[in-house]
N, C-alpha and C. Protein backbone atom coordinates (compact mmCIF):
# COMPACT_ATOMS: atom_id res chain seq x y z
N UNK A 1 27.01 27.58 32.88
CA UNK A 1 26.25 26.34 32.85
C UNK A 1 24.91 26.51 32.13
N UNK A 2 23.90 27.55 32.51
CA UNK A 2 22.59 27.51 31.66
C UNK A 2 23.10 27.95 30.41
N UNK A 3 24.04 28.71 29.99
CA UNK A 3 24.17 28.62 28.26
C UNK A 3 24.47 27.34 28.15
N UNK A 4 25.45 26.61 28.26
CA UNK A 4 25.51 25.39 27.91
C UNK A 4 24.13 24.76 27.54
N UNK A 5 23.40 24.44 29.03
CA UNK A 5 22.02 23.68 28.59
C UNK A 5 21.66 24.14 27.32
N UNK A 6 21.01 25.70 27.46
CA UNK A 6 20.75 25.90 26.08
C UNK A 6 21.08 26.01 24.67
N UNK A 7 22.29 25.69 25.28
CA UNK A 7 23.03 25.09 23.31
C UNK A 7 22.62 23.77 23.00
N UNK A 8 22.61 23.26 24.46
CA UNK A 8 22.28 21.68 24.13
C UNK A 8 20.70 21.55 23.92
N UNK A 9 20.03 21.84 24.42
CA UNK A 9 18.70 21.97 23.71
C UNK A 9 18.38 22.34 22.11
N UNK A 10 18.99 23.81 22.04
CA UNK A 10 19.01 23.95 20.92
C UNK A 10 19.36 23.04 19.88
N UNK A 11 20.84 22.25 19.91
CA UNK A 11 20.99 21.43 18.95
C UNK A 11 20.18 20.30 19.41
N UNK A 12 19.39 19.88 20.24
CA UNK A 12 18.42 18.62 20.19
C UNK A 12 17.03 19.13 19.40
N UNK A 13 16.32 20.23 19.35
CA UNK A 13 15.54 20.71 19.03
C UNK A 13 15.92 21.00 16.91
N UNK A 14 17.01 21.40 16.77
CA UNK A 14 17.39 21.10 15.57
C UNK A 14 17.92 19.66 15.24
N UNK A 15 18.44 18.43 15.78
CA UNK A 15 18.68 17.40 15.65
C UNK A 15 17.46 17.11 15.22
N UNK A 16 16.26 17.08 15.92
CA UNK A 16 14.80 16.85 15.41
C UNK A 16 14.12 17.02 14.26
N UNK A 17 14.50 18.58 14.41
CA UNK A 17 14.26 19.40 12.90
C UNK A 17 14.38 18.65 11.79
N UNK A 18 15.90 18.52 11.36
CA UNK A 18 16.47 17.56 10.53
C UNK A 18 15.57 16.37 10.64
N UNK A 19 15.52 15.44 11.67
CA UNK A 19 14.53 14.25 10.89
C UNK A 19 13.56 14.44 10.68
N UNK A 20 12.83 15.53 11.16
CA UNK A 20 11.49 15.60 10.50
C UNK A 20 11.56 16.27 8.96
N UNK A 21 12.68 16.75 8.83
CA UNK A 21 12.50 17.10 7.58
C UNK A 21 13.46 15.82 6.44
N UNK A 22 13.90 15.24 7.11
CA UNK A 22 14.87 13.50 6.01
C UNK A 22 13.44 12.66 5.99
N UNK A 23 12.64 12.57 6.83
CA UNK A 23 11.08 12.09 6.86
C UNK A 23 10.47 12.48 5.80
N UNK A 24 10.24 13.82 6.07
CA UNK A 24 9.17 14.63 5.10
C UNK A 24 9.64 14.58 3.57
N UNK A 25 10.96 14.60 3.26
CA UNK A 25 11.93 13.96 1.95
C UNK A 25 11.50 12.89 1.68
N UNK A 26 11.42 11.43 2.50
CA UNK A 26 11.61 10.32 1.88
C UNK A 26 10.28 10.10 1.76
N UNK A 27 8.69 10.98 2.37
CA UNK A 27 7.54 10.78 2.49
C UNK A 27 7.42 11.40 0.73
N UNK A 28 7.99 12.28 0.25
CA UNK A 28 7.92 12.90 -0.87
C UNK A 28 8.34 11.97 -2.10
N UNK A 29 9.54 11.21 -1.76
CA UNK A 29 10.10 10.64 -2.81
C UNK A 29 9.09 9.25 -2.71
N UNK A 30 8.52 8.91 -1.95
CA UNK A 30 7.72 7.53 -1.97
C UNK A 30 6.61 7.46 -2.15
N UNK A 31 5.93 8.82 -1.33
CA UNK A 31 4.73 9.08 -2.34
C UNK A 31 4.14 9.48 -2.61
N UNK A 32 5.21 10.55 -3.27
CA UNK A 32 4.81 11.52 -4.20
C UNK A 32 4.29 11.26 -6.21
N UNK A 33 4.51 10.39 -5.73
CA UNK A 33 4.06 9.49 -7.44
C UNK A 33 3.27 8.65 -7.71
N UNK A 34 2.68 9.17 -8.64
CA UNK A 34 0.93 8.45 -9.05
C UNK A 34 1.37 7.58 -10.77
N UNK A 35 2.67 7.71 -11.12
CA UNK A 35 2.57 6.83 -12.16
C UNK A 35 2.54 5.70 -12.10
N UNK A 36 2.68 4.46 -13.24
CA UNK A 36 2.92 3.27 -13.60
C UNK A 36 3.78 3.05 -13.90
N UNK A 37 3.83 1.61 -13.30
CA UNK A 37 5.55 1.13 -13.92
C UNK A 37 5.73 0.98 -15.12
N UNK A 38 6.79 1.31 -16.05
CA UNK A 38 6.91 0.64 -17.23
C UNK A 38 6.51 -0.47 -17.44
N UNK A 39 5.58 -1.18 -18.40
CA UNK A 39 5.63 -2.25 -18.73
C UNK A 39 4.01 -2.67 -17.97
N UNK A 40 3.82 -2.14 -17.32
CA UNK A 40 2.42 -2.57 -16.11
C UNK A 40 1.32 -2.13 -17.04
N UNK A 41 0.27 -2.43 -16.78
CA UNK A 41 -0.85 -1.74 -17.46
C UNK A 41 -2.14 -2.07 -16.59
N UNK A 42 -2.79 -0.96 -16.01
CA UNK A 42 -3.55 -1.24 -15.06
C UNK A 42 -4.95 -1.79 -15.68
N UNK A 43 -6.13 -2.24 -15.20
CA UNK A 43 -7.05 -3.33 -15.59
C UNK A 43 -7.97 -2.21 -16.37
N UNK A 44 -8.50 -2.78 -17.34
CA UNK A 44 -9.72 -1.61 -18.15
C UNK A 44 -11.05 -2.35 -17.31
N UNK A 45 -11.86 -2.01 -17.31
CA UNK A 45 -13.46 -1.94 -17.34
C UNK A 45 -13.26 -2.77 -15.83
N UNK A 46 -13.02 -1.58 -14.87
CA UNK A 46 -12.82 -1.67 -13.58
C UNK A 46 -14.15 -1.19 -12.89
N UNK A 47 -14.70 -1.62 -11.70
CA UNK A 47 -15.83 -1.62 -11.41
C UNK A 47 -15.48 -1.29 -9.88
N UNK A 48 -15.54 0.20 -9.32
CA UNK A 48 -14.94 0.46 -8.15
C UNK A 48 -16.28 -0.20 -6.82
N UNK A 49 -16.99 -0.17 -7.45
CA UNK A 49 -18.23 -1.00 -6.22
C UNK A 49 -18.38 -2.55 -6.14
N UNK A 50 -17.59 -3.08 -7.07
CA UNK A 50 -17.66 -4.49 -6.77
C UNK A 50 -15.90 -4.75 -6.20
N UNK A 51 -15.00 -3.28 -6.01
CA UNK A 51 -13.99 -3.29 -5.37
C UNK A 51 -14.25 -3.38 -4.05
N UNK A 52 -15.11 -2.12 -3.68
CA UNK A 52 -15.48 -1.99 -2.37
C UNK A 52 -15.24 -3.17 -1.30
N UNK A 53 -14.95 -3.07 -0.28
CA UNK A 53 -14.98 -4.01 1.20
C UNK A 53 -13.95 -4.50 1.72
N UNK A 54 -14.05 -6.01 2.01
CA UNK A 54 -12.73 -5.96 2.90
C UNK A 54 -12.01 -7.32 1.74
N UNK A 55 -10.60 -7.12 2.11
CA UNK A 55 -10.02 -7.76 1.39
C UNK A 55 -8.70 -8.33 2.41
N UNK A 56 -8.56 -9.50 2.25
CA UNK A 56 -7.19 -9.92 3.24
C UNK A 56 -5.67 -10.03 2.36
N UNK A 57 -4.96 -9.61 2.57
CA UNK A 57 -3.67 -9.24 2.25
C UNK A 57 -2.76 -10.95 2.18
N UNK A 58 -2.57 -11.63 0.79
CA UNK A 58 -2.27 -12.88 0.74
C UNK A 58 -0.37 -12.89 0.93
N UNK A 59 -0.01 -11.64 0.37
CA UNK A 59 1.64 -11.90 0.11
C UNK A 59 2.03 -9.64 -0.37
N UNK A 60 2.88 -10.03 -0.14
CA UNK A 60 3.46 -8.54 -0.21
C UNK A 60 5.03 -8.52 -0.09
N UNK A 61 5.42 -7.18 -0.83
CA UNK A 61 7.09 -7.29 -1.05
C UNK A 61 7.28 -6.35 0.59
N UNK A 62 8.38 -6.89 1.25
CA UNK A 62 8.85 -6.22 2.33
C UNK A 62 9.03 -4.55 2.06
N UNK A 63 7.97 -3.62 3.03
CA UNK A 63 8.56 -2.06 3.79
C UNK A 63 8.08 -1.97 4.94
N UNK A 64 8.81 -1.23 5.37
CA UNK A 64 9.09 -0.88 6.94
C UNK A 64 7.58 -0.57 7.46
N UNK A 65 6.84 0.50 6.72
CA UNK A 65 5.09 0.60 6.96
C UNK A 65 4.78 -0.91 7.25
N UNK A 66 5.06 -1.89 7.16
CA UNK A 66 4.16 -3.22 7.39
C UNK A 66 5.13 -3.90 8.39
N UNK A 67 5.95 -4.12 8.12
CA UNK A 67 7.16 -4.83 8.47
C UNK A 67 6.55 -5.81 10.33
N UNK A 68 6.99 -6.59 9.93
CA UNK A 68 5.79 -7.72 11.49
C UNK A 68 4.82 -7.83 11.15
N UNK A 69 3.75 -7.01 10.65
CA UNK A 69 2.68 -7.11 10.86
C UNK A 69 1.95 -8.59 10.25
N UNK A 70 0.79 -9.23 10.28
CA UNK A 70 0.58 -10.62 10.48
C UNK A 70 -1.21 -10.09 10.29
N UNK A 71 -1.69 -10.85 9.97
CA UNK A 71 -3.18 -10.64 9.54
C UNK A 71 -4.57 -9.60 8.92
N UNK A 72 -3.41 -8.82 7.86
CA UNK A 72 -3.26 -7.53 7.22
C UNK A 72 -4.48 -7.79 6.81
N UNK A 73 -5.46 -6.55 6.44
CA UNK A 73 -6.81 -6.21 5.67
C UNK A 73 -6.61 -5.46 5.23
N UNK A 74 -7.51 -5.12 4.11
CA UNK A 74 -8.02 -3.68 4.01
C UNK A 74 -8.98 -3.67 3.54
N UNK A 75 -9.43 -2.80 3.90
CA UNK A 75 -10.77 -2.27 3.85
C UNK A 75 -11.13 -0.51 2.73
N UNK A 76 -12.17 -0.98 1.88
CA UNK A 76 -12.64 -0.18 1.02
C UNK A 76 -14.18 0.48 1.08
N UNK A 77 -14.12 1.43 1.84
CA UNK A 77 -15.82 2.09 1.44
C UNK A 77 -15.58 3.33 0.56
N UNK A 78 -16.92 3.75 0.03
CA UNK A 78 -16.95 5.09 -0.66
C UNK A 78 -17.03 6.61 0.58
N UNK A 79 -16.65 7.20 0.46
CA UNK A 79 -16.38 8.84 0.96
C UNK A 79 -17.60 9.50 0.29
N UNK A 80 -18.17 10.53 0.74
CA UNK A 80 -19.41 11.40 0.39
C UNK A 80 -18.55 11.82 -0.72
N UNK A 81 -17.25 12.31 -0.85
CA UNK A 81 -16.86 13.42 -2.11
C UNK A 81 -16.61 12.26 -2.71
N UNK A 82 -16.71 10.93 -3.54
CA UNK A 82 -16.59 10.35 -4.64
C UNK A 82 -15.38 9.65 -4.51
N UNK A 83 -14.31 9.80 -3.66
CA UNK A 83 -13.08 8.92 -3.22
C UNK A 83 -13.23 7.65 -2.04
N UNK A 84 -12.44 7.05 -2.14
CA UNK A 84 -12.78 5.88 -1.38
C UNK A 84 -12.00 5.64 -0.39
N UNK A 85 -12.37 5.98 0.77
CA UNK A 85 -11.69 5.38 2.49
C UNK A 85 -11.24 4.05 2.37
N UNK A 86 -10.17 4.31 2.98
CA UNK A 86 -9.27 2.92 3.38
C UNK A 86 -8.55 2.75 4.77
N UNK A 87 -8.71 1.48 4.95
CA UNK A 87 -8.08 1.26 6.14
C UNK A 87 -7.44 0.22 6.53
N UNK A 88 -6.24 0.21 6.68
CA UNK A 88 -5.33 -0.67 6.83
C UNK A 88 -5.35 -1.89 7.80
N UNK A 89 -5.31 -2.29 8.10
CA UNK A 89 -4.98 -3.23 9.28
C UNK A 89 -4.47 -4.46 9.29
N UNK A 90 -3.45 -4.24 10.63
CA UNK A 90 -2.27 -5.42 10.79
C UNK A 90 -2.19 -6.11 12.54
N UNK A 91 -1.99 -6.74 12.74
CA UNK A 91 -1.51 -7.59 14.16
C UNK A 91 -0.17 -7.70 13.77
N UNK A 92 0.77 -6.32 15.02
CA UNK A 92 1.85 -6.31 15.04
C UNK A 92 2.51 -6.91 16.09
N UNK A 93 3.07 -8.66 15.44
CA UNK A 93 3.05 -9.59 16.58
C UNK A 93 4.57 -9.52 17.51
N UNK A 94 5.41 -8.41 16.92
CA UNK A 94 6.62 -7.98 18.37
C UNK A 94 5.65 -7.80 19.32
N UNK A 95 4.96 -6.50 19.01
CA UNK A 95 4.29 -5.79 20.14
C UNK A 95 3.15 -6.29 20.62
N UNK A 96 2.28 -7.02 19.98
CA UNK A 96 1.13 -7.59 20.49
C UNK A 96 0.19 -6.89 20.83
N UNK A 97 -0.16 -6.05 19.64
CA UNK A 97 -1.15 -4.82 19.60
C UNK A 97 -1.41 -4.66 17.78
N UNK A 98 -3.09 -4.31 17.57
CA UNK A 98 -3.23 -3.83 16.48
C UNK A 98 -2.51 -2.76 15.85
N UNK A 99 -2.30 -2.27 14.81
CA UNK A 99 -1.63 -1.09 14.23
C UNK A 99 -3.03 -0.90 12.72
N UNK A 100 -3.25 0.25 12.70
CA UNK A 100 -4.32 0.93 11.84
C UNK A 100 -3.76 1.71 11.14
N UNK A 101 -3.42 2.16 9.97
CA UNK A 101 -3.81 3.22 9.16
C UNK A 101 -4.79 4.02 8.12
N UNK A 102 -4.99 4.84 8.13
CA UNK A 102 -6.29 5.38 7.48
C UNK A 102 -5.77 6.27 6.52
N UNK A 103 -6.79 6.07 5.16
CA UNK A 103 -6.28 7.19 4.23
C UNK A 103 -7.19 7.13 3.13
N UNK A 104 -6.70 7.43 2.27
CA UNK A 104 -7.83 7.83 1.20
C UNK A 104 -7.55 7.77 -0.49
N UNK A 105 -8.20 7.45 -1.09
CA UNK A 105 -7.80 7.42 -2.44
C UNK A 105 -8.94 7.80 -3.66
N UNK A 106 -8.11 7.66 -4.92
CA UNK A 106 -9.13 8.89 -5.68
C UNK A 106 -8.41 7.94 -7.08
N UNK A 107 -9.08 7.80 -8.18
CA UNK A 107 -8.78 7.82 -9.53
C UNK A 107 -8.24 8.64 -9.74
N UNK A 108 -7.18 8.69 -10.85
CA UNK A 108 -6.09 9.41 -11.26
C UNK A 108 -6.80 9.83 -12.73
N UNK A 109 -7.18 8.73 -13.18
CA UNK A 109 -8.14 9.70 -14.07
C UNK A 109 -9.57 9.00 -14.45
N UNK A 110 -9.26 7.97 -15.74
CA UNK A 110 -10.88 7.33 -16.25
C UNK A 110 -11.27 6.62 -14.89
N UNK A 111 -12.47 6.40 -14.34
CA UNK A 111 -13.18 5.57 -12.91
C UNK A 111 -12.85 4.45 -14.08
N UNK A 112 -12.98 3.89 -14.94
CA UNK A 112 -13.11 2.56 -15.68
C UNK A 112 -11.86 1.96 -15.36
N UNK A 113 -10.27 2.66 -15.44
CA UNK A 113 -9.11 1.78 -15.21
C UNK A 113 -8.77 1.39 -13.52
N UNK A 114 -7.87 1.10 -13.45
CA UNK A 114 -7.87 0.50 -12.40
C UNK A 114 -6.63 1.02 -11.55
N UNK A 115 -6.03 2.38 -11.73
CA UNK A 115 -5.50 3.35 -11.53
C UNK A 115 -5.87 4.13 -10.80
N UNK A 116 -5.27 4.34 -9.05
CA UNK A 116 -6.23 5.27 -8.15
C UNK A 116 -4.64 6.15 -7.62
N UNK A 117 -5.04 6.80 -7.10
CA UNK A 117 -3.74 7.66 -6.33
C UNK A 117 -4.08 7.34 -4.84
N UNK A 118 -3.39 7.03 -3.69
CA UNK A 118 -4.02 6.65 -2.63
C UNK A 118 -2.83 7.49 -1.92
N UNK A 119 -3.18 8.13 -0.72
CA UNK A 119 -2.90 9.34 0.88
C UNK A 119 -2.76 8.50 2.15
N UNK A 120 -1.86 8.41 2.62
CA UNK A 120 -1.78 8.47 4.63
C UNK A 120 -1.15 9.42 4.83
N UNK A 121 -0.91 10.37 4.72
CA UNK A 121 -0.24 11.55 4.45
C UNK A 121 -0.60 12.62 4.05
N UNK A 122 -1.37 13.37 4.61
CA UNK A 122 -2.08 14.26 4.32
C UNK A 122 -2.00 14.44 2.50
N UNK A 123 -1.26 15.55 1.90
CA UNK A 123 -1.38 15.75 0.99
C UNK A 123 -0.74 15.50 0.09
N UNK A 124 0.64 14.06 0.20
CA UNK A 124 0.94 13.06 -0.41
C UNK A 124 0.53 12.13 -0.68
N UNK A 125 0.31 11.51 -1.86
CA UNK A 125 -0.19 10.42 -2.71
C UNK A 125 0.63 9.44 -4.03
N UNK A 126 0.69 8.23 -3.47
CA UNK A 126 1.29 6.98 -4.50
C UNK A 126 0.38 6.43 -5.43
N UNK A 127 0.69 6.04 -6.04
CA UNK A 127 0.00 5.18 -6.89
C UNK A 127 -0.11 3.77 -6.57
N UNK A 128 -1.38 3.27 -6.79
CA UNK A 128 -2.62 2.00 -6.48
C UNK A 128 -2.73 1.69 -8.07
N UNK A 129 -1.82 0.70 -8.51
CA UNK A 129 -2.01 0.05 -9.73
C UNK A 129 -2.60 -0.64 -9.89
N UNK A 130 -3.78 -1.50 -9.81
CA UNK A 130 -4.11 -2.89 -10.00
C UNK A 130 -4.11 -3.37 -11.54
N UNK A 131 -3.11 -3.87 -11.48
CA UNK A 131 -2.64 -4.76 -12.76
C UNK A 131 -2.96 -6.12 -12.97
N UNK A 132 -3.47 -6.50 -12.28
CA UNK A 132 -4.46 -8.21 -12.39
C UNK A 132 -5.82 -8.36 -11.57
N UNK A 133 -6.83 -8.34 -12.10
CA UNK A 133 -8.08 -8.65 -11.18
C UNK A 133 -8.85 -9.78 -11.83
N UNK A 134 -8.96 -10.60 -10.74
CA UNK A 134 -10.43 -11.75 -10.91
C UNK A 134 -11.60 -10.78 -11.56
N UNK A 135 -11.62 -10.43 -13.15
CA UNK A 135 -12.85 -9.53 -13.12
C UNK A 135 -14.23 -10.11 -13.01
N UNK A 136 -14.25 -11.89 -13.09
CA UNK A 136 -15.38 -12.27 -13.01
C UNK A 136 -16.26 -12.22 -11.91
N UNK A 137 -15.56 -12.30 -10.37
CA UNK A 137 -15.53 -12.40 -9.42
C UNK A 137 -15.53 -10.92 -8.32
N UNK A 138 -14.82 -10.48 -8.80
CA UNK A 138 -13.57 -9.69 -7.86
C UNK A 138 -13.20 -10.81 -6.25
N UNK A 139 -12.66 -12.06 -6.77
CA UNK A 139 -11.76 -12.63 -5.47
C UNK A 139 -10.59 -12.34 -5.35
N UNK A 140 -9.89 -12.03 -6.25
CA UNK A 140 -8.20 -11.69 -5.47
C UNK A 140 -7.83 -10.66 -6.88
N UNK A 141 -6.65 -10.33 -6.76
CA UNK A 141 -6.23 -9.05 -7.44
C UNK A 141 -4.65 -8.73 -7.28
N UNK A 142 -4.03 -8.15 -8.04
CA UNK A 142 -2.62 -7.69 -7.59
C UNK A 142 -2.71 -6.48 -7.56
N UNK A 143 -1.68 -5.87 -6.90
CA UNK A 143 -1.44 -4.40 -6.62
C UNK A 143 -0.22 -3.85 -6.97
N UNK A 144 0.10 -2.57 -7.26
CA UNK A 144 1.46 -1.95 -7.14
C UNK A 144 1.43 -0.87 -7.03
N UNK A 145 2.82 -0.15 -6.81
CA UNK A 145 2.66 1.23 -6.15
C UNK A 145 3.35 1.65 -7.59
N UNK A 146 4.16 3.07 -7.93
CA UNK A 146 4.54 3.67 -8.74
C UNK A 146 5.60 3.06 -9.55
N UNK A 147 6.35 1.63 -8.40
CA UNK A 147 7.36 1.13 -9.20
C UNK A 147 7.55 -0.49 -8.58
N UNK A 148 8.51 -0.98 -9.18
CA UNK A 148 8.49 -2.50 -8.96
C UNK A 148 8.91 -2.83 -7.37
N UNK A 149 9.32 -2.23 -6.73
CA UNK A 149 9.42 -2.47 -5.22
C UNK A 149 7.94 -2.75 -4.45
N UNK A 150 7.16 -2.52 -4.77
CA UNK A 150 6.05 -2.51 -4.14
C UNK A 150 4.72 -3.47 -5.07
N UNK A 151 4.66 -4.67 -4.24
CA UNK A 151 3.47 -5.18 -4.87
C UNK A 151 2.63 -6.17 -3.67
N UNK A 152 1.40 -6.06 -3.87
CA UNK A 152 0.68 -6.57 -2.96
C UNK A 152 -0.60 -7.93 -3.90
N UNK A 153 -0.55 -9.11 -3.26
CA UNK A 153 -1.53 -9.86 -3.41
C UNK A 153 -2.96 -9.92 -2.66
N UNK A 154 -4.13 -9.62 -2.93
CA UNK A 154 -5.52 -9.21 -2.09
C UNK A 154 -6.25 -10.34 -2.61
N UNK A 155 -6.85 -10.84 -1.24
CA UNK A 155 -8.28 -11.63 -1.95
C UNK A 155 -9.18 -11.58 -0.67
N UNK A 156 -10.30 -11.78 -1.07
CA UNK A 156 -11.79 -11.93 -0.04
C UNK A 156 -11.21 -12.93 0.93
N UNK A 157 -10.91 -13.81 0.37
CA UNK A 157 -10.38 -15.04 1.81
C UNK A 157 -9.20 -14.77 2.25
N UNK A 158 -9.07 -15.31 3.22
CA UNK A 158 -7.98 -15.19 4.06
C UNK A 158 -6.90 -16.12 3.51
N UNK A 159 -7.32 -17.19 2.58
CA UNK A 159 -6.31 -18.38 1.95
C UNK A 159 -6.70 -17.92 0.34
N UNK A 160 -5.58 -18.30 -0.30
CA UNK A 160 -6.06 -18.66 -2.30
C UNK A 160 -5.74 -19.90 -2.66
N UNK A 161 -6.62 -20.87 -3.12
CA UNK A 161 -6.59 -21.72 -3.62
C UNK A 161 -4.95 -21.75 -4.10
N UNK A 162 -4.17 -22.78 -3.92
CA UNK A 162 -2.76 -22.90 -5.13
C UNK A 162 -2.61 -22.63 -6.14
N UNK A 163 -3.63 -23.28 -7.08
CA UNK A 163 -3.19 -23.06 -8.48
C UNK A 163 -3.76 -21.39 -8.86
N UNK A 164 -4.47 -20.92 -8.10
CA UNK A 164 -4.61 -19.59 -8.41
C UNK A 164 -3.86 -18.67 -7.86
N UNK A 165 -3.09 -18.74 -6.65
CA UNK A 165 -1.89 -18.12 -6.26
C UNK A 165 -0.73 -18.26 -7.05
N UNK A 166 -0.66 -19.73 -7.96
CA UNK A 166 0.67 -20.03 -8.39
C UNK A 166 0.34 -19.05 -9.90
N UNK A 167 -1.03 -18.91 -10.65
CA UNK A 167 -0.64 -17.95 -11.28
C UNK A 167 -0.56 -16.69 -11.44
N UNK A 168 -0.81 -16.31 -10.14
CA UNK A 168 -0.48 -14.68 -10.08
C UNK A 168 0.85 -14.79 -9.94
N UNK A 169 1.53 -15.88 -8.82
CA UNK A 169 3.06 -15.41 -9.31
C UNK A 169 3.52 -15.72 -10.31
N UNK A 170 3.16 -16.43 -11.11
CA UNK A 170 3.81 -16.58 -12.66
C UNK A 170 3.80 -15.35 -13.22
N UNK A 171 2.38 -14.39 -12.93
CA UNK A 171 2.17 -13.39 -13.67
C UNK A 171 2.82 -12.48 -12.94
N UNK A 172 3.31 -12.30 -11.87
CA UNK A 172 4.24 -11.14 -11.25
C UNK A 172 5.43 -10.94 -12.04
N UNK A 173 6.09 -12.63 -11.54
CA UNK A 173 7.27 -12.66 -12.24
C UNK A 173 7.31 -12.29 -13.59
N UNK A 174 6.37 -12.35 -14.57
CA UNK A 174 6.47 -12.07 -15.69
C UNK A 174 6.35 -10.73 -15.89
N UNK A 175 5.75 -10.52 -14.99
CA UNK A 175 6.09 -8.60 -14.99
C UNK A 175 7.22 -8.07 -14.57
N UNK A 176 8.13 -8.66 -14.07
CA UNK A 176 9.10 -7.81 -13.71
C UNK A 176 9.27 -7.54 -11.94
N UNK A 177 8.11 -8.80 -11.29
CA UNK A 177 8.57 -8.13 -9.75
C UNK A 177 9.49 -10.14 -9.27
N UNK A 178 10.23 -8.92 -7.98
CA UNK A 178 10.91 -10.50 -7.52
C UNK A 178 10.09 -11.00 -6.75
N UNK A 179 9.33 -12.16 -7.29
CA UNK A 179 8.19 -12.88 -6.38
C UNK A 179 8.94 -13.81 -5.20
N UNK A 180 10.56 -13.81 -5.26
CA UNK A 180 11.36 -14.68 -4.21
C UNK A 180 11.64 -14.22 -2.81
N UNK A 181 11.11 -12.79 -2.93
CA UNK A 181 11.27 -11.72 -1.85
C UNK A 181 9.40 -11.45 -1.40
N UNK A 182 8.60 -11.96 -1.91
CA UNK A 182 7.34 -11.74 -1.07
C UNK A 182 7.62 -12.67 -0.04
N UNK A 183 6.67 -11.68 1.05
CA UNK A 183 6.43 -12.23 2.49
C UNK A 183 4.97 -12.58 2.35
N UNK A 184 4.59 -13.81 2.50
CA UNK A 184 3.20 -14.31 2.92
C UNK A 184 2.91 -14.09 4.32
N UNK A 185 1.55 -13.93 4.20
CA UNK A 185 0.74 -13.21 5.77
C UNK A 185 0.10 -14.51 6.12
N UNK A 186 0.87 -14.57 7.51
CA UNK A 186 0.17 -15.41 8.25
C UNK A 186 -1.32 -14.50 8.52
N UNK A 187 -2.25 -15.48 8.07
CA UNK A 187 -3.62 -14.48 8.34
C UNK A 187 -4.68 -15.59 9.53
């Protein structure tokens, strides 16, 4: 009987193993990449201090990292080493509790484009495209990660005017993302 138990432990203790390591795989394949999508071109004469602060999350393509969540921010300060803290935040309304993530991001290369590599993951990093910004302003902005699955709408308010929401999705769609599959945030 106690060998038994301990086989059965053993294979629960390796059952584990394995997902932490199909985890640590799919944390690699998602974001492990700091490029651009074909066809994207991130913003020139980018101004990371008039990026800075908080920004409310208008529309976004469905992943599981967000998935419920309902009155999304984020938040941008500068870090003493020259990278910029971020912090996520959502009202995850199954559970009826905040959910936070924290992480960090860095230019990939010129500070002028609009190209950052961004971490929740210790020493994995995706790519932070911003491919459309209000540069007059900085009120709202688009986002993307390394490829067309991932795109996010940001602005200072919690609402965007219509006709300025309707042309960022003109301009999504014209890039290549399915704007029929964003989820708008109840904010």
């Amino acid at each position: 009987m106690p060998f038994q138990l301990s086989q059965f432990i053993r294979a629960i203790a390796l059952r584990k193993s394995m997902r932490r390591l199909g985890l640590l795989l799919a944390m690699l394949s998602l974001n492990g990449c700091t490029s651009v999508p074909e066809g994207i071109k991130p913003v020139a004469n980018f101004e990371l201090n008039r990026y800075l602060g908080q920004w409310y999350e208008i529309a976004r393509l469905d992943h599981s990292f967000e998935r419920g969540l309902a009155q999304v921010t984020a938040q941008y300060t500068m870090q003493k080493d020259g990278g910029v803290n971020v912090i996520n935040r959502g009202f995850n309304q199954e559970k009826q509790e905040w959910d936070e993530a924290q992480g960090k991001a860095y230019f990939v290369s010129d500070e002028s484009i609009g190209h950052l590599k961004v971490s929740f993951f210790g020493p994995f990093y995706a790519s932070y495209v911003i491919f459309s910004l209000d540069t007059h302003g900085y009120e709202y902005a688009m986002i993307t990660g390394p490829n067309r699955d991932y795109l996010w709408i940001l602005a200072r308010q919690p609402q965007l005017p219509a006709e300025v929401l309707q042309t960022l999705l003109s301009k999504a769609t014209a890039a290549g993302f399915d704007t029929q599959k964003l989820i708008f945030v109840d904010q």
